[in-house]
Protein backbone atom coordinates (compact mmCIF):
# COMPACT_ATOMS: atom_id res chain seq x y z
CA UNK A 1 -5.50 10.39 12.89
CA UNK A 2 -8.04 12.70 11.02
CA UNK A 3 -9.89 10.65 7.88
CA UNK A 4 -10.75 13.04 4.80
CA UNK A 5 -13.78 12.06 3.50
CA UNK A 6 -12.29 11.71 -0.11
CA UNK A 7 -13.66 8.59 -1.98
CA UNK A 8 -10.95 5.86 -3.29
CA UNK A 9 -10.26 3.08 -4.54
CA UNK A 10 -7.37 1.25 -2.97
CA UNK A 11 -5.32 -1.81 -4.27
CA UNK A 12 -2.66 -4.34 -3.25
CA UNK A 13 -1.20 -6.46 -5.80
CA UNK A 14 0.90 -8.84 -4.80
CA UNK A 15 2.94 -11.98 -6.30
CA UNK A 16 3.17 -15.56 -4.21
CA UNK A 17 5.78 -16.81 -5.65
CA UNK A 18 5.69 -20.89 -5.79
CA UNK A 19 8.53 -21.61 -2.44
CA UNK A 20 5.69 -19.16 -0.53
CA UNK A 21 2.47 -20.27 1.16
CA UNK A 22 -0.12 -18.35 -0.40
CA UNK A 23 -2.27 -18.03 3.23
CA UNK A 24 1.31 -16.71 4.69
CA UNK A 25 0.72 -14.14 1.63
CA UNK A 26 -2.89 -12.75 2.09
CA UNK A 27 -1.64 -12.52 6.03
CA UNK A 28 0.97 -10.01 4.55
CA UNK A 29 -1.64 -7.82 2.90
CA UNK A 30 -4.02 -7.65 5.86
CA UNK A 31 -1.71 -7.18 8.26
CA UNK A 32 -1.01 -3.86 6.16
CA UNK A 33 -4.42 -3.00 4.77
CA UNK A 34 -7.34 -4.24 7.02
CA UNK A 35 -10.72 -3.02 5.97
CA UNK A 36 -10.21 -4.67 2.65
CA UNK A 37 -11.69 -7.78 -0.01
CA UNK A 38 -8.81 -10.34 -0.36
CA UNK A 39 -8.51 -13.03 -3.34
CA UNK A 40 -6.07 -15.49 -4.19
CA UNK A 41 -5.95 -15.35 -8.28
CA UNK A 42 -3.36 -17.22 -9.81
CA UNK A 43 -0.34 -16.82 -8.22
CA UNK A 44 -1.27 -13.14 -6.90
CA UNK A 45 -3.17 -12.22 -4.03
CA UNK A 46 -4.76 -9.02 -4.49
CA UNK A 47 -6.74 -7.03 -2.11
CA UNK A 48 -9.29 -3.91 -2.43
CA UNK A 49 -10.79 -1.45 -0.41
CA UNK A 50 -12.95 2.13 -0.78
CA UNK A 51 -12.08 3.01 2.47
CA UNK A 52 -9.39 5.50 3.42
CA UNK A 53 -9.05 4.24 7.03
CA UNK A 54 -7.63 1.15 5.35
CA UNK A 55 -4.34 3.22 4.99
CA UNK A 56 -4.17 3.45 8.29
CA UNK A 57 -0.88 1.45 9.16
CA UNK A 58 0.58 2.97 6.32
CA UNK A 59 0.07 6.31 7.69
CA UNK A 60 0.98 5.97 11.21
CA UNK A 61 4.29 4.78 9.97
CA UNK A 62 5.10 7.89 7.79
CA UNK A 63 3.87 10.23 10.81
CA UNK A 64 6.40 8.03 13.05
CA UNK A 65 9.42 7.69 10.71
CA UNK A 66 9.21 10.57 9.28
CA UNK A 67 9.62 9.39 5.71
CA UNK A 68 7.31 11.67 3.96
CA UNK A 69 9.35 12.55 1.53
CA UNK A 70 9.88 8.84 -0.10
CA UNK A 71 6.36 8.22 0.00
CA UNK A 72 6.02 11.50 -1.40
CA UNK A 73 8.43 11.14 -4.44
CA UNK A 74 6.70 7.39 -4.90
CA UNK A 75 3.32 8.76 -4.72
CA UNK A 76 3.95 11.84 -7.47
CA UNK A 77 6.49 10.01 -9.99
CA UNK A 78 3.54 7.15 -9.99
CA UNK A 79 1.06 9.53 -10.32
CA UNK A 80 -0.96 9.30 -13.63
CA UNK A 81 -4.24 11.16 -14.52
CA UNK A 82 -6.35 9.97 -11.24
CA UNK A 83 -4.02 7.52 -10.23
CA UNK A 84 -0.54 6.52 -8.09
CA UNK A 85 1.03 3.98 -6.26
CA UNK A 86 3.81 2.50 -4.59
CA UNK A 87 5.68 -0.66 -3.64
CA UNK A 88 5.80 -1.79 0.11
CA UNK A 89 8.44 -4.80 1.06
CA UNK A 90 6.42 -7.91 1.51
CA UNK A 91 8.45 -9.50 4.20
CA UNK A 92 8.03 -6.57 6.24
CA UNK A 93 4.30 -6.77 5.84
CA UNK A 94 4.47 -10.13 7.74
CA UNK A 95 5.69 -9.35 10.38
CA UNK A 96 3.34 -6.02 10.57
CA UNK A 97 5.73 -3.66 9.47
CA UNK A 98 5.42 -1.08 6.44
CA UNK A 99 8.70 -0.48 4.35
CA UNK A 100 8.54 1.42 0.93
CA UNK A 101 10.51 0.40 -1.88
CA UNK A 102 11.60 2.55 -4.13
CA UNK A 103 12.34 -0.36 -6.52
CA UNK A 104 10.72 -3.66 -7.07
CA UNK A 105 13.93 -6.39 -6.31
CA UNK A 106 14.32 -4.05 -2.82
CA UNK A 107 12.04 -6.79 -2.08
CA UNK A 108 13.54 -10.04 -2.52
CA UNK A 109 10.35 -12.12 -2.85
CA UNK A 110 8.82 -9.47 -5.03
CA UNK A 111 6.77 -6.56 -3.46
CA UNK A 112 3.14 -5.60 -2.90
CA UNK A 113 2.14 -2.73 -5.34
CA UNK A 114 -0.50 -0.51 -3.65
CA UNK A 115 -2.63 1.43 -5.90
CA UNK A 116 -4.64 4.74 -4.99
CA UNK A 117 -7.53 5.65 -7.58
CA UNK A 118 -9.52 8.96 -6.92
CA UNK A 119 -10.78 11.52 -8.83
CA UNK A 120 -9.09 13.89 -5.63
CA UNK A 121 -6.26 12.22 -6.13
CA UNK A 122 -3.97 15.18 -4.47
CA UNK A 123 -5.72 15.66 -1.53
CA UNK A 124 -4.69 11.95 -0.92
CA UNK A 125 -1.29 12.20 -1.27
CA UNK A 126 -0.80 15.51 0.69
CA UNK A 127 -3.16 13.15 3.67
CA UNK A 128 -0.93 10.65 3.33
CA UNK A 129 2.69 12.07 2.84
CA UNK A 130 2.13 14.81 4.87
CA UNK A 131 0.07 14.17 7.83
CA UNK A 132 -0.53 16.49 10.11
């Protein structure tokens, strides 16, 4: 896997509901974004991280399953001024797997939002949902 060197800022938002264990939560999120600053904040866990290789898992799994064109439609219909994102199922981040959604309540516990901020904002989506 080839890196651009493209700054960003990448987010995970993600909702622990009051049934979940908050730890079981933040294990979600860095099984699916290493490399990154995780907080508990009031029922949310959210995570950040300015580095690309961070998307790692995330990538490997659209190269693999071939499902560049959901993350692609995700990625541009969410895509606002220098902005995007995209919801991942937060189930299948435990158990180290990476599953869009293409709608929030595809994830029955509530998903994780990721959120890509960089003033090259294109040249992360065509890294991302169109590796080579």
């Amino acid at each position: 896997m080839k890196i651009p060197n493209i700054n960003c800022k990448i987010e995970m938002i993600c909702p622990v509901n009051l049934s979940e264990d908050p730890k079981k939560v933040e294990l979600a999120i860095s099984n699916i974004l290493p490399f990154s600053d995780i907080k508990n904040e009031n029922f949310s866990i959210k995570a950040q991280s300015n580095e690309l290789r961070s998307l790692e898992k995330i990538y490997e799994t659209i190269t693999s399953t071939q499902s560049h064109k959901s993350y692609t439609r995700n990625l541009e219909n969410n895509l606002e001024n220098n902005k995007t994102w995209f919801f991942l199922n937060k189930q299948a981040a435990f158990v180290e797997k990476v599953a869009i959604c293409d709608e929030a309540e595809e994830s029955p516990l509530g998903p994780i939002k990721v959120i890509l901020t960089s003033s090259n904002i294109n040249e992360i989506i065509d890294w991302i949902a169109f590796p080579n």
